[in-house]
C-alpha atoms as a PDB file:
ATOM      1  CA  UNK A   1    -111.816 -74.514   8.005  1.00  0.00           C
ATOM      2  CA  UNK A   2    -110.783 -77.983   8.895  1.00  0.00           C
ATOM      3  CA  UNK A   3    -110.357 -78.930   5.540  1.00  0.00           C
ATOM      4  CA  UNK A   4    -108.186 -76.036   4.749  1.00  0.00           C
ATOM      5  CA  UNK A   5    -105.680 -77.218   7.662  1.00  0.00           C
ATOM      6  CA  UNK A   6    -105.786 -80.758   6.811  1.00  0.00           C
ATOM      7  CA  UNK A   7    -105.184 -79.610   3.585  1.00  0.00           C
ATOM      8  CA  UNK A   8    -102.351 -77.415   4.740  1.00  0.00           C
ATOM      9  CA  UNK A   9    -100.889 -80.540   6.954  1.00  0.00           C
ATOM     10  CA  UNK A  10    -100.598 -82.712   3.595  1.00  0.00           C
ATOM     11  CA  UNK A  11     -99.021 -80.491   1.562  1.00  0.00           C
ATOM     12  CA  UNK A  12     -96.159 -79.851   4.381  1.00  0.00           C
ATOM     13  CA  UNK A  13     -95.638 -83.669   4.737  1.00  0.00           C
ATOM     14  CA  UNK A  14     -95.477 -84.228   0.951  1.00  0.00           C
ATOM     15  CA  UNK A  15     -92.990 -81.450   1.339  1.00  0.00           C
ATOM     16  CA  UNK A  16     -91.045 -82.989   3.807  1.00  0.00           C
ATOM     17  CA  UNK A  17     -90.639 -85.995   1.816  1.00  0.00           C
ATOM     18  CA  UNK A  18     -89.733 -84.584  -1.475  1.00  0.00           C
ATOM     19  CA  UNK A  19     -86.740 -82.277   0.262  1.00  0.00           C
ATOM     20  CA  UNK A  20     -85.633 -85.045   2.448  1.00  0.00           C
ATOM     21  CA  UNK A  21     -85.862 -87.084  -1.159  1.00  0.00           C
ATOM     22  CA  UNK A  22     -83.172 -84.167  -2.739  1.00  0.00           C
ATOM     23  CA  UNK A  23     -81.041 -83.710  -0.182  1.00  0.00           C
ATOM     24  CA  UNK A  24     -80.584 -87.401   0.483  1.00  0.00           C
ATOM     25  CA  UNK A  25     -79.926 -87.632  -3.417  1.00  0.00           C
ATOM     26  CA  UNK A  26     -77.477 -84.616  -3.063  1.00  0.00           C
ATOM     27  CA  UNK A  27     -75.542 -85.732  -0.635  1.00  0.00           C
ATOM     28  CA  UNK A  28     -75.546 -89.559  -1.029  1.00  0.00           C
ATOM     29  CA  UNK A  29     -74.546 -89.542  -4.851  1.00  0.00           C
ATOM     30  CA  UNK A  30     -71.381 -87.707  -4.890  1.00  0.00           C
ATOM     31  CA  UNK A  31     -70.307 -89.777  -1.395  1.00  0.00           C
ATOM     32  CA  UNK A  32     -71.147 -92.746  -3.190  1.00  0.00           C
ATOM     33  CA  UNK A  33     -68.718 -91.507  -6.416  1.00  0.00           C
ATOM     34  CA  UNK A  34     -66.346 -90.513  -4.354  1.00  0.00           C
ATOM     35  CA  UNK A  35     -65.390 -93.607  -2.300  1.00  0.00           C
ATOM     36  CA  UNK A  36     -65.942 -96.505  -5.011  1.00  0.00           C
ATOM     37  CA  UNK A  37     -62.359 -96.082  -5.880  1.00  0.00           C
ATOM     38  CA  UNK A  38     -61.932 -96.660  -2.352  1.00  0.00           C
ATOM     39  CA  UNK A  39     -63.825 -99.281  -2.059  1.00  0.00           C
ATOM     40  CA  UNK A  40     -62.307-101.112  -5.237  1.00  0.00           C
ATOM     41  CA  UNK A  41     -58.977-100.737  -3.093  1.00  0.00           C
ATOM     42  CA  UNK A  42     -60.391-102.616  -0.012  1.00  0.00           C
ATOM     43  CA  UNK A  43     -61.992-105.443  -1.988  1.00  0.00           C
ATOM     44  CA  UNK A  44     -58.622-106.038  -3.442  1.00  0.00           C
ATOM     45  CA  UNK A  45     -56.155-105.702   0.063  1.00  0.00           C
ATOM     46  CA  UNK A  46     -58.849-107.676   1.487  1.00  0.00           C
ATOM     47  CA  UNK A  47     -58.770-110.677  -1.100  1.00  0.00           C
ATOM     48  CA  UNK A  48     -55.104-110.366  -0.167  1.00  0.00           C
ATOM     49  CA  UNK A  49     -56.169-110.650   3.136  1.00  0.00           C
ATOM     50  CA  UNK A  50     -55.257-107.314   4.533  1.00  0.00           C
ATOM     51  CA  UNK A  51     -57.220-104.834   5.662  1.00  0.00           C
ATOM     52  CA  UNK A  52     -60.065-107.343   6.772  1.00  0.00           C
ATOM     53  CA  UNK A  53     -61.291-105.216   9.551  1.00  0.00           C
ATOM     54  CA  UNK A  54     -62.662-102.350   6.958  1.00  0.00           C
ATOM     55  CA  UNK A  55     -65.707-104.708   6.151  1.00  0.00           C
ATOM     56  CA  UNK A  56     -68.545-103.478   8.318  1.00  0.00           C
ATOM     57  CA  UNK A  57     -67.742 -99.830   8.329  1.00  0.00           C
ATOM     58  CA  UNK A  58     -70.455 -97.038   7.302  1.00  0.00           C
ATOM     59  CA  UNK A  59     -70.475 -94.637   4.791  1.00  0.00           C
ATOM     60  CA  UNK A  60     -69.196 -91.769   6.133  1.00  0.00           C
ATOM     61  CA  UNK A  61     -66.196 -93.455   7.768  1.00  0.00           C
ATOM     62  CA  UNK A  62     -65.326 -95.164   4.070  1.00  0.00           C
ATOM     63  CA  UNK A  63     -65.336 -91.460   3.272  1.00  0.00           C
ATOM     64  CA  UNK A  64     -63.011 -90.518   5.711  1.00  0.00           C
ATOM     65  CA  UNK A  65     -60.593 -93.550   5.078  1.00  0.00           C
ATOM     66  CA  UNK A  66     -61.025 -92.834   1.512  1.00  0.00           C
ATOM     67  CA  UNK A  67     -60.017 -89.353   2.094  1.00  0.00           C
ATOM     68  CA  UNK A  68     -57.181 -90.605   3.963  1.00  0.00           C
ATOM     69  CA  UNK A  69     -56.001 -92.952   1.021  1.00  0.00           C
ATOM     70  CA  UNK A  70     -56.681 -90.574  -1.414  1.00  0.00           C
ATOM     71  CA  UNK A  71     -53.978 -88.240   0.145  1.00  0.00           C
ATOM     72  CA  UNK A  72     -51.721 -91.177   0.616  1.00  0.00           C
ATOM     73  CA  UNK A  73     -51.428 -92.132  -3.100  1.00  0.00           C
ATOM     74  CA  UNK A  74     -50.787 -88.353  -4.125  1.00  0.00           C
ATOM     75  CA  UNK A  75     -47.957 -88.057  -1.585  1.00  0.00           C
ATOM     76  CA  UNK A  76     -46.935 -91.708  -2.614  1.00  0.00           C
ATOM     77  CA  UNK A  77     -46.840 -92.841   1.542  1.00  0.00           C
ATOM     78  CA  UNK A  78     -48.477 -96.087   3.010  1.00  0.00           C
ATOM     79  CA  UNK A  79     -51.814 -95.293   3.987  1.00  0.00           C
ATOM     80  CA  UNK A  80     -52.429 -95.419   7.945  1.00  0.00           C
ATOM     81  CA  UNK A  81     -56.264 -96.023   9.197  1.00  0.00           C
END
């Protein structure tokens, strides 16, 4: 009987791992693809030196500010952070 649980209690933690695994690989991937344009665009503007303060920001906000420069070049306006 306690082998069964223990049993029971690996296989949920093995579990755990592998979806945390997928959807950290589902969600992570296509963010990643999605801002390395973006951040092609701040490595340049910042060996220009502009745009210097963009260097310690997470991924989701380089998301967001690539979202926000993304709109900016199809509307052909000056991007605003």
């Amino acid at each position: 009987m306690l082998l069964a649980g223990l049993l029971f209690v690996l296989k949920l933690v093995v579990f755990a791992l592998c979806a945390g695994a997928v959807i950290s690989f589902i969600v992570f991937v296509p963010l990643t693809i999605y801002a390395i344009p973006y951040a092609w665009w701040v490595g340049g503007q910042q060996c220009a030196g502009k745009h210097l303060d963009k260097k310690k920001e997470g991924i989701f906000r380089s998301a967001r500010n690539a979202t926000i420069l993304y709109k900016s070049w199809i509307l052909r306006k000056e991007p605003t952070f």
